[in-house]
PDB file of N, CA and C in Angstrom:
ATOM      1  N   UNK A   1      30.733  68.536 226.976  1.00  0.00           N
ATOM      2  CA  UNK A   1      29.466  68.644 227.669  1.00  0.00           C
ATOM      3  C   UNK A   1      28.356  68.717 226.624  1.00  0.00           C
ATOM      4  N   UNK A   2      27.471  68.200 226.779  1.00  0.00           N
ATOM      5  CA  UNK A   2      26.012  68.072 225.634  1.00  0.00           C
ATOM      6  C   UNK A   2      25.052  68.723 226.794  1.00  0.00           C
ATOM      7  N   UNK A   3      24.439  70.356 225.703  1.00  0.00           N
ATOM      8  CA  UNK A   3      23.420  70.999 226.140  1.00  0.00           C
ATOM      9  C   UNK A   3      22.278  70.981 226.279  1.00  0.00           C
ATOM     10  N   UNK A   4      21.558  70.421 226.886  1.00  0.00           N
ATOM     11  CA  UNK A   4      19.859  69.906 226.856  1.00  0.00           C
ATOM     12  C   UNK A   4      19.221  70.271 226.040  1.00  0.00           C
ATOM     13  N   UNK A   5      18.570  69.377 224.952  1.00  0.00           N
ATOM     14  CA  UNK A   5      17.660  70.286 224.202  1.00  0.00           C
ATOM     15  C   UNK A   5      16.915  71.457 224.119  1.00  0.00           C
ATOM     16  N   UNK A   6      16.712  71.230 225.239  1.00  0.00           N
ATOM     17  CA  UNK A   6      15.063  72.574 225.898  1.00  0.00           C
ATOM     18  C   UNK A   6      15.613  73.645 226.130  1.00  0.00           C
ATOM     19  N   UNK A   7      17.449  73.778 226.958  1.00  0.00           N
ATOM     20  CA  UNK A   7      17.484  74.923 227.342  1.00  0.00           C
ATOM     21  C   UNK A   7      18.475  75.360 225.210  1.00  0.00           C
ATOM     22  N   UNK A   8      18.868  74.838 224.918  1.00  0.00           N
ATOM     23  CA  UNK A   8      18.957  74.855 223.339  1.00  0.00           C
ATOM     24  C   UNK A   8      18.104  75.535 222.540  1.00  0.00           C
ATOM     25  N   UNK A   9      16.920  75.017 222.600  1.00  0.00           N
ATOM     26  CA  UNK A   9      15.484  75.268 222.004  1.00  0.00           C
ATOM     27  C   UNK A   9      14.499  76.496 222.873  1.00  0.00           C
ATOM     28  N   UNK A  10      15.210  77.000 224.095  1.00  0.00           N
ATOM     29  CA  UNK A  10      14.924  77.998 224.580  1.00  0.00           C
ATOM     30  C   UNK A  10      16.146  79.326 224.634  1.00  0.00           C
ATOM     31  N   UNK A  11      17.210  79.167 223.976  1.00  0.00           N
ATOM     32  CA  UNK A  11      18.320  79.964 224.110  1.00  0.00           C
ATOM     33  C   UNK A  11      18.545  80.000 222.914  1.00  0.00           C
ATOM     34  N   UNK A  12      17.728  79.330 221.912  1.00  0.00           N
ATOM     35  CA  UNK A  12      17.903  79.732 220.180  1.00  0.00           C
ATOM     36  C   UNK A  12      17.467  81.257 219.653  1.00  0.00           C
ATOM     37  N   UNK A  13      16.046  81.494 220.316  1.00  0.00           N
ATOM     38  CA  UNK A  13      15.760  83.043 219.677  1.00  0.00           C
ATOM     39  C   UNK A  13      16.712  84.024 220.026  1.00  0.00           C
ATOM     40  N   UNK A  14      16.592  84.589 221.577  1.00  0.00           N
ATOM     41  CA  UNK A  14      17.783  85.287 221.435  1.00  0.00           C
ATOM     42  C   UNK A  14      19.076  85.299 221.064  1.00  0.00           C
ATOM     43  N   UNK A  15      19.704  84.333 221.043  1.00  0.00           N
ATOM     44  CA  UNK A  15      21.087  84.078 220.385  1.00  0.00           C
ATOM     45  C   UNK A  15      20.601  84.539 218.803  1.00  0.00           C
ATOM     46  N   UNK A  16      20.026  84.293 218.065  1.00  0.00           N
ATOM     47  CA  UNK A  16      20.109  84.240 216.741  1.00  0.00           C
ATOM     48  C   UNK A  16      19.749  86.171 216.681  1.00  0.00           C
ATOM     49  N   UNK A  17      18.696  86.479 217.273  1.00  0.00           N
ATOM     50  CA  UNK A  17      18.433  87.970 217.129  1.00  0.00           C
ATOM     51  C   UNK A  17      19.866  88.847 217.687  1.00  0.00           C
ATOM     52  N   UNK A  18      20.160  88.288 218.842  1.00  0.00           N
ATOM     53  CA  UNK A  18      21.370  88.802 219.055  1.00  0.00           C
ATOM     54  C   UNK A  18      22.449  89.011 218.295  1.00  0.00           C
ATOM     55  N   UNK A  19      23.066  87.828 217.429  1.00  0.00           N
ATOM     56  CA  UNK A  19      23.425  87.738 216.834  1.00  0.00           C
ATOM     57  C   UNK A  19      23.269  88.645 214.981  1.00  0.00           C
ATOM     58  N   UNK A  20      22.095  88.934 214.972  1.00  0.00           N
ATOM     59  CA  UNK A  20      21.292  89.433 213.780  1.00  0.00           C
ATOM     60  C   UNK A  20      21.840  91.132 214.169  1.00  0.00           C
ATOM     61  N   UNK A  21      21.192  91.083 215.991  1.00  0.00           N
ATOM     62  CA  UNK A  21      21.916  92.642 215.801  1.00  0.00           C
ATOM     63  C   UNK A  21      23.232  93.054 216.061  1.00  0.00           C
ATOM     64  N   UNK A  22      24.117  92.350 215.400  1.00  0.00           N
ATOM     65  CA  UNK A  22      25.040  92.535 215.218  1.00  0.00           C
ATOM     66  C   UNK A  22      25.606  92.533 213.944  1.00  0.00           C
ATOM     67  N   UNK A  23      24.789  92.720 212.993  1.00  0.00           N
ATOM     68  CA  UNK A  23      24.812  92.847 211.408  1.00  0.00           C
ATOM     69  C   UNK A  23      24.206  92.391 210.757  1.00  0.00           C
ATOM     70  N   UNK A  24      23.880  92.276 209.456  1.00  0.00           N
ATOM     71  CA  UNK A  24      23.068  91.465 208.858  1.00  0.00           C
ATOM     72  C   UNK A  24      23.946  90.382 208.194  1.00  0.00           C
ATOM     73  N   UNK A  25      22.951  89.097 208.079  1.00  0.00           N
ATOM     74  CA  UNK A  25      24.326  87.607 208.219  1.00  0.00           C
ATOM     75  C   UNK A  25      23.146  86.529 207.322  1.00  0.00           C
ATOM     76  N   UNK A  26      24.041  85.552 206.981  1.00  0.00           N
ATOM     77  CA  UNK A  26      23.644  84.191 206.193  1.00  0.00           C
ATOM     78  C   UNK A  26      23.810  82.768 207.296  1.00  0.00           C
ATOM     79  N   UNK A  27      22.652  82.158 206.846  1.00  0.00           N
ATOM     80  CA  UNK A  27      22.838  80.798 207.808  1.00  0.00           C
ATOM     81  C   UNK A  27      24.311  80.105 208.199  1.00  0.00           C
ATOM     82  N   UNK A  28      24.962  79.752 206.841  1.00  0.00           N
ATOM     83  CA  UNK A  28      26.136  78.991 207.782  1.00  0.00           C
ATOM     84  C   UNK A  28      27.269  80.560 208.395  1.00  0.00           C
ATOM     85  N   UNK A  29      27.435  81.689 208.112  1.00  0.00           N
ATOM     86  CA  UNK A  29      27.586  82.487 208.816  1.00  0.00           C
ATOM     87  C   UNK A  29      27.308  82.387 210.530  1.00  0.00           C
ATOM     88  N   UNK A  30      25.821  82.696 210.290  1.00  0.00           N
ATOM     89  CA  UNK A  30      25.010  82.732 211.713  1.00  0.00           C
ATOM     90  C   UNK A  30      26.102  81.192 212.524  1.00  0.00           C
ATOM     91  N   UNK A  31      25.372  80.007 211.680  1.00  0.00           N
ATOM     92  CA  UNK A  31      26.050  78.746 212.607  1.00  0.00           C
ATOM     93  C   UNK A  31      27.313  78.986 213.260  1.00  0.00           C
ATOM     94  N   UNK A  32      28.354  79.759 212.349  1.00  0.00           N
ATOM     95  CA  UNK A  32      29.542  79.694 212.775  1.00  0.00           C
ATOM     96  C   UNK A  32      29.476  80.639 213.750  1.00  0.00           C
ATOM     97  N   UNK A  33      28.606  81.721 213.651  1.00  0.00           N
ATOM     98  CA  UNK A  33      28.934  82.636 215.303  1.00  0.00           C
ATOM     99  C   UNK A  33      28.364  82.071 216.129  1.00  0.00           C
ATOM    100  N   UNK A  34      27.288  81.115 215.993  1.00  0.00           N
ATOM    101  CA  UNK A  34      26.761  80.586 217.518  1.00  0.00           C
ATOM    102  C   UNK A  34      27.762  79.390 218.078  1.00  0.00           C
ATOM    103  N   UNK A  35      29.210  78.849 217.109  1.00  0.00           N
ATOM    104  CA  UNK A  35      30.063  77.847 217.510  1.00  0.00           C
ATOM    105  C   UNK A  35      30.879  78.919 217.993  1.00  0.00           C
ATOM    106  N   UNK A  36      31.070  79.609 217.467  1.00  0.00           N
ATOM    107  CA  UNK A  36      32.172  80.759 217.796  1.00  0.00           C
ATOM    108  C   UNK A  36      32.128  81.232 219.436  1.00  0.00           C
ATOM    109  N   UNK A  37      30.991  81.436 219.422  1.00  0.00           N
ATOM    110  CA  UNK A  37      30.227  82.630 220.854  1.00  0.00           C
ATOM    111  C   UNK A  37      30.122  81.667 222.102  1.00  0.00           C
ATOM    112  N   UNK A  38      30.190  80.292 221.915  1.00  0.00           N
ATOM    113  CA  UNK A  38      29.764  79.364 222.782  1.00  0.00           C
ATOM    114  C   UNK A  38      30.808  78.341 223.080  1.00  0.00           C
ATOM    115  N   UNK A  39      32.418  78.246 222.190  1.00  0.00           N
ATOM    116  CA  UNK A  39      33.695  77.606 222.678  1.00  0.00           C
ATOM    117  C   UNK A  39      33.400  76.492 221.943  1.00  0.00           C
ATOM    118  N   UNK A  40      32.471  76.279 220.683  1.00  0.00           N
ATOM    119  CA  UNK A  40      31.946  74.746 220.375  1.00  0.00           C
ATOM    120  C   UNK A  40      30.720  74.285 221.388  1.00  0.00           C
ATOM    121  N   UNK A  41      30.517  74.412 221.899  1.00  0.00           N
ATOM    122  CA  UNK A  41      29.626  73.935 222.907  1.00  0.00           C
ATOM    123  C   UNK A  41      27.984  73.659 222.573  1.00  0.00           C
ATOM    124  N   UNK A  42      27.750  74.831 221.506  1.00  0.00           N
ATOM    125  CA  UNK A  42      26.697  74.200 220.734  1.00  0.00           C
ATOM    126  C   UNK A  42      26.684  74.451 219.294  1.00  0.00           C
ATOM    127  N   UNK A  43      26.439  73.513 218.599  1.00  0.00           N
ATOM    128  CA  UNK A  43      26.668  73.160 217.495  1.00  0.00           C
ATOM    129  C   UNK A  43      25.853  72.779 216.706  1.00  0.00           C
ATOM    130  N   UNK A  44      24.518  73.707 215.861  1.00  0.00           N
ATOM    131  CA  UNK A  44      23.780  73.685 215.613  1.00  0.00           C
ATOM    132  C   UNK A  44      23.317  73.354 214.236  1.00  0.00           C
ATOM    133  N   UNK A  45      22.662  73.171 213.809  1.00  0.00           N
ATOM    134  CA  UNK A  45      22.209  72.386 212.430  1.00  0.00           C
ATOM    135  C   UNK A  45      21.169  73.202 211.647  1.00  0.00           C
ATOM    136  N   UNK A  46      21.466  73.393 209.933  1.00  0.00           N
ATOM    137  CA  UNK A  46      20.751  73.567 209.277  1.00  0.00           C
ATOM    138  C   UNK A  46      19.170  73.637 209.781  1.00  0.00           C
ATOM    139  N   UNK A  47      19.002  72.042 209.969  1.00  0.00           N
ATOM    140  CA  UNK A  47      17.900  71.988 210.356  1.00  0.00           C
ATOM    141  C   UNK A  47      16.906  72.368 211.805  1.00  0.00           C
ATOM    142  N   UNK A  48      17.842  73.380 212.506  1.00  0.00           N
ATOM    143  CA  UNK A  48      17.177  73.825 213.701  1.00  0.00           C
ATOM    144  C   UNK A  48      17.557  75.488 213.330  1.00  0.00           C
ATOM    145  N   UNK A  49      18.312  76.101 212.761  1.00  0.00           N
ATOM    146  CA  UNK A  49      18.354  77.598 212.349  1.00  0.00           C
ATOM    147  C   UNK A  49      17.489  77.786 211.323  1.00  0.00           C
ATOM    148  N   UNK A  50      17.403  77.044 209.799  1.00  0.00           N
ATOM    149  CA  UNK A  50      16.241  77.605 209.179  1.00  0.00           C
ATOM    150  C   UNK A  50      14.615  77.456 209.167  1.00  0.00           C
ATOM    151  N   UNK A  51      14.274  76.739 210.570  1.00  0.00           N
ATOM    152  CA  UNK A  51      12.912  76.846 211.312  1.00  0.00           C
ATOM    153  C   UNK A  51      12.877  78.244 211.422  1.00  0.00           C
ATOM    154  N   UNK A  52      13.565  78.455 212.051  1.00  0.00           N
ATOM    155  CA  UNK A  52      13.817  79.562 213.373  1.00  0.00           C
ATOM    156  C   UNK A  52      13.806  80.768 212.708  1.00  0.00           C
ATOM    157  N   UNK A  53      14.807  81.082 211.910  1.00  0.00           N
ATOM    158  CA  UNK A  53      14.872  82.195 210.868  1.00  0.00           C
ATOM    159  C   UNK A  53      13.591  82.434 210.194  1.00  0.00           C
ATOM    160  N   UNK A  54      13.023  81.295 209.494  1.00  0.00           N
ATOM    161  CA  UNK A  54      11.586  81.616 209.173  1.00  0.00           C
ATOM    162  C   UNK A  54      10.404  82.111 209.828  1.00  0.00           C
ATOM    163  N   UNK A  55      10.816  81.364 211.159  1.00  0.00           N
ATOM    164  CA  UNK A  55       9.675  81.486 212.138  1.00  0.00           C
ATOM    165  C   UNK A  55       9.398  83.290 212.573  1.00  0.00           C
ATOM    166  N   UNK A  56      10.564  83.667 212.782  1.00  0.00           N
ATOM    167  CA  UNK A  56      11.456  84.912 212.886  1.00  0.00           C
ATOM    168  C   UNK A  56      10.488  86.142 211.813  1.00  0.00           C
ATOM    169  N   UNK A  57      10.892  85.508 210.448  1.00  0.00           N
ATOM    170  CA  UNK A  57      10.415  86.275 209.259  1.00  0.00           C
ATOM    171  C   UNK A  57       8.679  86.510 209.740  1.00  0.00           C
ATOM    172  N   UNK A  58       8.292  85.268 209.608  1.00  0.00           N
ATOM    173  CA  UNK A  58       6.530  85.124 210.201  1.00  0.00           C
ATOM    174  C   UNK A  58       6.240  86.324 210.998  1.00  0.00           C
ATOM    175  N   UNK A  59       6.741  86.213 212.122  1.00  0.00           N
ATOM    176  CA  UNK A  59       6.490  87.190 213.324  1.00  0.00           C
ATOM    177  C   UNK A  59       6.908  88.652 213.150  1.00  0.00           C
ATOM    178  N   UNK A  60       8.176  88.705 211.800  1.00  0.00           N
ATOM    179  CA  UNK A  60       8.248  90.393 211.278  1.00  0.00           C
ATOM    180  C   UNK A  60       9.448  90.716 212.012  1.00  0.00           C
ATOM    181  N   UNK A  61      10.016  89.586 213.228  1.00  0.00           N
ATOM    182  CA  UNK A  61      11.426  90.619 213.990  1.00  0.00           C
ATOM    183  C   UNK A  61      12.293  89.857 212.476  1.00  0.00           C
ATOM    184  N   UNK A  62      12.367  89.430 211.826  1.00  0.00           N
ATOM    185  CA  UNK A  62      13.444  89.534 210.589  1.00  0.00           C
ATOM    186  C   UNK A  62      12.990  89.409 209.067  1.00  0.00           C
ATOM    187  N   UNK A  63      14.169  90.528 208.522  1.00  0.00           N
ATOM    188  CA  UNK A  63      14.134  90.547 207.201  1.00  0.00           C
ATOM    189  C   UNK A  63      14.831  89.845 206.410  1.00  0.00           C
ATOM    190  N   UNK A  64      14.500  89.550 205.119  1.00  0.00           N
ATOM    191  CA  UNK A  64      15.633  88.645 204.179  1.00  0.00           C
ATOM    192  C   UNK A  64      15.791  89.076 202.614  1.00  0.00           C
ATOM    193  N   UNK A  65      16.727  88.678 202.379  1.00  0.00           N
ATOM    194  CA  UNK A  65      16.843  89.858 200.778  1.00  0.00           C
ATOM    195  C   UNK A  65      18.517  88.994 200.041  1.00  0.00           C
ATOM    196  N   UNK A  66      18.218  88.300 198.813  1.00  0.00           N
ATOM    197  CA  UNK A  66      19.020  87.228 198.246  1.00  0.00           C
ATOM    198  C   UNK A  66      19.695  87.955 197.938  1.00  0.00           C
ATOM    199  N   UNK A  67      21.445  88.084 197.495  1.00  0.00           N
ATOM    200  CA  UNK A  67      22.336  88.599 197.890  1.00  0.00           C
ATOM    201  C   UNK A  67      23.649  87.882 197.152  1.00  0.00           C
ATOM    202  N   UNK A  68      24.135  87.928 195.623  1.00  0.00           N
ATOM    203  CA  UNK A  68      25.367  87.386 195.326  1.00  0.00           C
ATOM    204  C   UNK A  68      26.361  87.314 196.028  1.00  0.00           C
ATOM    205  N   UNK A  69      26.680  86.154 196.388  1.00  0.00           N
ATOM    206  CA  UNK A  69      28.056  86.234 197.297  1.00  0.00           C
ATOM    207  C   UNK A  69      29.425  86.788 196.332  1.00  0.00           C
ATOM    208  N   UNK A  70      30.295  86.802 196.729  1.00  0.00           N
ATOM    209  CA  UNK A  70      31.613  86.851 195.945  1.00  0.00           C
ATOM    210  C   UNK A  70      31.986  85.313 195.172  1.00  0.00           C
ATOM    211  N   UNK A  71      31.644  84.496 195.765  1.00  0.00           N
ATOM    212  CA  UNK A  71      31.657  83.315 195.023  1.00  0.00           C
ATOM    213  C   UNK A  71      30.992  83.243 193.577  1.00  0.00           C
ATOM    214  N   UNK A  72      29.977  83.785 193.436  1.00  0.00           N
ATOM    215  CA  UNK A  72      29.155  83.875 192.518  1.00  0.00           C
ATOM    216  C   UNK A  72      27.844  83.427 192.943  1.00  0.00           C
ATOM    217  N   UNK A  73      27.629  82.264 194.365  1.00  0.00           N
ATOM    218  CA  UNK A  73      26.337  81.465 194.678  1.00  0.00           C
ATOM    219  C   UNK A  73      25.257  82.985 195.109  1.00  0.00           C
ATOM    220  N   UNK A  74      24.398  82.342 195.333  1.00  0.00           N
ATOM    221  CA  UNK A  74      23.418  83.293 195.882  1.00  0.00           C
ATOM    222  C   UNK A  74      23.292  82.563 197.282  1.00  0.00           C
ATOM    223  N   UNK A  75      23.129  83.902 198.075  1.00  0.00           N
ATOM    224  CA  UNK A  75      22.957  83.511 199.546  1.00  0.00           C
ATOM    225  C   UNK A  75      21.825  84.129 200.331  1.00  0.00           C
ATOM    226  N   UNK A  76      20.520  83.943 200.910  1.00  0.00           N
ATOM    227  CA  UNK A  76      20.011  84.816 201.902  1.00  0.00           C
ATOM    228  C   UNK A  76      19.983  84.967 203.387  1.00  0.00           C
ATOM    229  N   UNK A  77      20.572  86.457 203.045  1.00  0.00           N
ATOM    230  CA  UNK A  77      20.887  87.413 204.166  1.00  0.00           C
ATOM    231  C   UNK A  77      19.584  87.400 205.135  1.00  0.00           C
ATOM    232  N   UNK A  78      20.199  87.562 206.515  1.00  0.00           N
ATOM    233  CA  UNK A  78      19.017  88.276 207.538  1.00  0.00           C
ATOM    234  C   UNK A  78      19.201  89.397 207.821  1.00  0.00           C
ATOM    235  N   UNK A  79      18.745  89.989 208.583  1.00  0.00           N
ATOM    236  CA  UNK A  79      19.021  91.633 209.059  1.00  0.00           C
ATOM    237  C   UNK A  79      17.758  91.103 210.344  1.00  0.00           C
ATOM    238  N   UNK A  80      17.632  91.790 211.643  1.00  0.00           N
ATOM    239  CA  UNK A  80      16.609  92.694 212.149  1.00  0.00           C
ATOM    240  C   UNK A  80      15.830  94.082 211.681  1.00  0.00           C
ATOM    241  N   UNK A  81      14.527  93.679 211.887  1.00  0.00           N
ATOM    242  CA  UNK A  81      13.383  94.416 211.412  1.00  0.00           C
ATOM    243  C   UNK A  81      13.247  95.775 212.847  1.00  0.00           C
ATOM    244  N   UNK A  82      12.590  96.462 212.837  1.00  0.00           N
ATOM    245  CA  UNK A  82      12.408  97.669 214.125  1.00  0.00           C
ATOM    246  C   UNK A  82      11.741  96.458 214.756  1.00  0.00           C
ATOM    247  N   UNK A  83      10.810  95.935 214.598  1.00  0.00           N
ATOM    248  CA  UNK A  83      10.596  94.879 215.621  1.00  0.00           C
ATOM    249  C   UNK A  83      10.803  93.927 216.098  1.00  0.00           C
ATOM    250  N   UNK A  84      12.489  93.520 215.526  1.00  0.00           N
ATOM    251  CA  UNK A  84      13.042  92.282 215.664  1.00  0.00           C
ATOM    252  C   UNK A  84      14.131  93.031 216.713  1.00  0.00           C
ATOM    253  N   UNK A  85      14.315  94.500 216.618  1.00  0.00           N
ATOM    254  CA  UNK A  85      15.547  95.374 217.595  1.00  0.00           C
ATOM    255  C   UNK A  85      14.114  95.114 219.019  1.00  0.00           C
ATOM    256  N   UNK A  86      12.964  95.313 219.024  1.00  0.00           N
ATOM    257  CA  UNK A  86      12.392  95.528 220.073  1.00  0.00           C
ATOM    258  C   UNK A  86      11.971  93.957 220.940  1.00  0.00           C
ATOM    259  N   UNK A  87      12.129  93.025 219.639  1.00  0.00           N
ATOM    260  CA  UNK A  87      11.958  91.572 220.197  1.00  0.00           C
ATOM    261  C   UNK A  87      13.272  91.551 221.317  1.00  0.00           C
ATOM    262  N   UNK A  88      14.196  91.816 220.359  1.00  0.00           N
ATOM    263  CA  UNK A  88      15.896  91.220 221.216  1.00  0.00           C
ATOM    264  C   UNK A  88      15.828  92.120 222.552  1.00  0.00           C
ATOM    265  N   UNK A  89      15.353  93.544 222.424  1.00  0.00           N
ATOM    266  CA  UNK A  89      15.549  94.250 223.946  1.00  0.00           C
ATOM    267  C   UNK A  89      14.710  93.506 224.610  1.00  0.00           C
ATOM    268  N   UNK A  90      13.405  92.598 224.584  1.00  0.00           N
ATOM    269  CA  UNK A  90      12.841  92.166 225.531  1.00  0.00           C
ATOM    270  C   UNK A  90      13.667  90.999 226.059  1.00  0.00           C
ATOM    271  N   UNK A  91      14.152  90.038 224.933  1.00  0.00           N
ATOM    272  CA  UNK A  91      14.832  89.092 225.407  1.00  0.00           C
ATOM    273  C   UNK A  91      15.860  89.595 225.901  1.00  0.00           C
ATOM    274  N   UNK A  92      16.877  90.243 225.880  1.00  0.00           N
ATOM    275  CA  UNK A  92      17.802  90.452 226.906  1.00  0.00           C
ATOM    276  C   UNK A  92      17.099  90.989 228.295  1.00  0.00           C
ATOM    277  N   UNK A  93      16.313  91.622 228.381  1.00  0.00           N
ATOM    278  CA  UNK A  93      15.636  92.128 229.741  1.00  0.00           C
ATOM    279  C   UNK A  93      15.109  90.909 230.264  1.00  0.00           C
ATOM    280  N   UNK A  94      14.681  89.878 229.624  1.00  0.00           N
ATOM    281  CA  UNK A  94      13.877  88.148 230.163  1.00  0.00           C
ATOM    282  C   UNK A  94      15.131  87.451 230.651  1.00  0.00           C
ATOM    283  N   UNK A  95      16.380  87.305 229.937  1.00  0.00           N
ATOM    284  CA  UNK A  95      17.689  86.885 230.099  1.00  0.00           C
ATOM    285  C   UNK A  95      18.065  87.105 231.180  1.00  0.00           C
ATOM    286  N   UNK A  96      17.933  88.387 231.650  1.00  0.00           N
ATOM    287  CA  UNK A  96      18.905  88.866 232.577  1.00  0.00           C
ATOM    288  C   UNK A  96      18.447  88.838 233.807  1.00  0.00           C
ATOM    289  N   UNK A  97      17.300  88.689 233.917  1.00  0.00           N
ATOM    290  CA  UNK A  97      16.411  87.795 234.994  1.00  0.00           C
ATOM    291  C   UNK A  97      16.696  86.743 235.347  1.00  0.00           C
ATOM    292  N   UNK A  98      16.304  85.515 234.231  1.00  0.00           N
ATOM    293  CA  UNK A  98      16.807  84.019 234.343  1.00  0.00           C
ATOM    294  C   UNK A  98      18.542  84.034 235.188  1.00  0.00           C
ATOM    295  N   UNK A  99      19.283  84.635 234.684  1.00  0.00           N
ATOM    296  CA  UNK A  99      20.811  84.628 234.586  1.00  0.00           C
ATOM    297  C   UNK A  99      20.899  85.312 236.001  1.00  0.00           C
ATOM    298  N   UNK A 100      20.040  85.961 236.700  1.00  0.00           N
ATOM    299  CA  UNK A 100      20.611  86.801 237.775  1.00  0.00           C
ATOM    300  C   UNK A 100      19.923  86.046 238.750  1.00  0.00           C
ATOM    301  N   UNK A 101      18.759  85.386 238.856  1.00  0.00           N
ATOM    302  CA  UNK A 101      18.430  84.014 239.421  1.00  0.00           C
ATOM    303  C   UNK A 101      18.880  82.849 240.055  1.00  0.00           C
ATOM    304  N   UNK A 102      19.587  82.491 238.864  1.00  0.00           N
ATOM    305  CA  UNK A 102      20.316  81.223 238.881  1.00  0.00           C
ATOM    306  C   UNK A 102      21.903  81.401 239.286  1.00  0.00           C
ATOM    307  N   UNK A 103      22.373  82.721 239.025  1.00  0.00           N
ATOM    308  CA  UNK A 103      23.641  83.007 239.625  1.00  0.00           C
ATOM    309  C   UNK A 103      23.425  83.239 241.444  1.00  0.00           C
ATOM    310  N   UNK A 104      22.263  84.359 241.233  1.00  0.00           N
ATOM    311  CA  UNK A 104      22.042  83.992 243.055  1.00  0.00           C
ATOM    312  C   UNK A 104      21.665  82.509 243.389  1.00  0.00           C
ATOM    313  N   UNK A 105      20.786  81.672 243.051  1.00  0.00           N
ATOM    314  CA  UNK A 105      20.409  80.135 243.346  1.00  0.00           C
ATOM    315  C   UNK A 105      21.739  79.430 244.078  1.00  0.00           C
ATOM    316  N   UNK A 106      23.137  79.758 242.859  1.00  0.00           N
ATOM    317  CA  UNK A 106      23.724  79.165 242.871  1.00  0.00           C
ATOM    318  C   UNK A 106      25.096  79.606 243.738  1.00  0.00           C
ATOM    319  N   UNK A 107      24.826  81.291 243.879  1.00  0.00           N
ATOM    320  CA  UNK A 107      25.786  81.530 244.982  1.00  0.00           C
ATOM    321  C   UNK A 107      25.928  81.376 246.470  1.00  0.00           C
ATOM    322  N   UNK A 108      24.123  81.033 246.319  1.00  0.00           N
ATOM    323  CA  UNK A 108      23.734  81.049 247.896  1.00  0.00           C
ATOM    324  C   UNK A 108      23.423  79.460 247.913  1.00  0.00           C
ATOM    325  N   UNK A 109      23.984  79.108 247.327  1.00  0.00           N
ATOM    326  CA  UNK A 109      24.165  77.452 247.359  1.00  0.00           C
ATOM    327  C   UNK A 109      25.660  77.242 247.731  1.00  0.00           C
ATOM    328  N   UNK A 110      26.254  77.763 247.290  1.00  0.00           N
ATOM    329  CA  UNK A 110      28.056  77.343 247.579  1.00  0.00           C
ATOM    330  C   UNK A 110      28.521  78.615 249.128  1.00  0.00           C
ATOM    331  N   UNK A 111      27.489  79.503 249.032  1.00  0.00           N
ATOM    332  CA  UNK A 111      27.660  80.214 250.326  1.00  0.00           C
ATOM    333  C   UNK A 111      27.260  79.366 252.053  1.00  0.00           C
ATOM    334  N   UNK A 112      26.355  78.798 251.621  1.00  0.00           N
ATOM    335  CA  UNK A 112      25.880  77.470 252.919  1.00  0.00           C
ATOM    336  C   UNK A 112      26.511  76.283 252.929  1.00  0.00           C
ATOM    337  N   UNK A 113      27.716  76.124 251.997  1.00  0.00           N
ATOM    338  CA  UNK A 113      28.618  75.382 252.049  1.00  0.00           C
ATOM    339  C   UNK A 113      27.835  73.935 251.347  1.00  0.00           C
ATOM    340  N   UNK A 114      26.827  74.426 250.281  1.00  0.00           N
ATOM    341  CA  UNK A 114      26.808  72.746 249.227  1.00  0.00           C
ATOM    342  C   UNK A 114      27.575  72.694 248.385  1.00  0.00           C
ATOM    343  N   UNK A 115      27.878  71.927 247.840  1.00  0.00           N
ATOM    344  CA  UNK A 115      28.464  71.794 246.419  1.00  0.00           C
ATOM    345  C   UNK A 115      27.502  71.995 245.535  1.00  0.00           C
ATOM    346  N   UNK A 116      28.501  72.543 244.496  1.00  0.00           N
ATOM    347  CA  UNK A 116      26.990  72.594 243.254  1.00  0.00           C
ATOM    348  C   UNK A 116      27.491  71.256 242.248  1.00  0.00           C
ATOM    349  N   UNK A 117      26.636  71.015 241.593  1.00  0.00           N
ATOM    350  CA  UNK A 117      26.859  69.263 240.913  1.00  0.00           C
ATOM    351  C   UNK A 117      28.449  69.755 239.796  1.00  0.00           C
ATOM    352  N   UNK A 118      28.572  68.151 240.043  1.00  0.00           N
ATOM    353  CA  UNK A 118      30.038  68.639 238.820  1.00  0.00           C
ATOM    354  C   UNK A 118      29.756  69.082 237.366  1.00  0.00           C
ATOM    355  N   UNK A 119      30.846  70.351 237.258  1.00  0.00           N
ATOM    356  CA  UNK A 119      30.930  70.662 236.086  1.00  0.00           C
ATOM    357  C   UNK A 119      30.045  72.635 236.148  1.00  0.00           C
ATOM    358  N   UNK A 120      29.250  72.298 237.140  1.00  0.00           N
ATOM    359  CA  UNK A 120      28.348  73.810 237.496  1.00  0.00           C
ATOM    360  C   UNK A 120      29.606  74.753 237.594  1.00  0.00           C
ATOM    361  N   UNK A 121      29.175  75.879 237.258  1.00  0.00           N
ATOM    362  CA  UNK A 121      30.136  76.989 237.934  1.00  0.00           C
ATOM    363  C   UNK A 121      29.446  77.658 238.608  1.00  0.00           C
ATOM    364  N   UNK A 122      29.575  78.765 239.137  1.00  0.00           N
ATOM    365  CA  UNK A 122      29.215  79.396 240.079  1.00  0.00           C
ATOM    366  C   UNK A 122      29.407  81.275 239.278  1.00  0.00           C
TER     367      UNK A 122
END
């Protein structure tokens, strides 16, 4: 299945803060938990996480601090900032709206006996 850009490009911040508060992490790190968290399903690119991460830094919900790996390379780390913990509580409270919406939309769609399009779950 291929995920629409928009809802991609609208399900990037919280995933990544989410993700952030759950430790502090490095880009191809991060990539691999958002393949991890999602079954493959989205599969994201250099070039759409280190916008984002920066964009992130800009706004103050994240910190960054270069970091010898065990390899010897240098890597930079993210962490959440106190206002990157207060960004993510809003987005999960915005989330859980959208998500409780569209689960009713869609229960009271298969409750009046429509189908929902192939591939929807319910």
């Amino acid at each position: 299945m291929r995920i629409g850009k928009d809802l991609v490009a609208a399900a990037a911040t919280p995933i990544v803060l989410g993700i952030l508060a759950e430790g502090e992490s490095y880009g191809y790190a991060i990539l691999q938990r958002v393949a991890e968290l999602s079954d493959g399903e989205l599969a994201w690119s250099d070039g759409m996480l280190y916008p984002l991460l920066h964009r992130l830094e800009r706004l103050g919900q994240v910190e960054s601090s270069w970091v010898d790996a065990p390899s010897g390379r240098r890597r930079k780390h993210y962490r959440l900032s106190a206002a990157g913990e207060d960004a993510f509580a809003e987005q999960r409270r915005q989330w859980a709206v959208v998500t409780d919406t569209l689960r009713r939309v869609w229960t009271d769609r298969t409750q009046r006996g429509l189908a929902l399009p192939d591939g929807a779950g319910a």
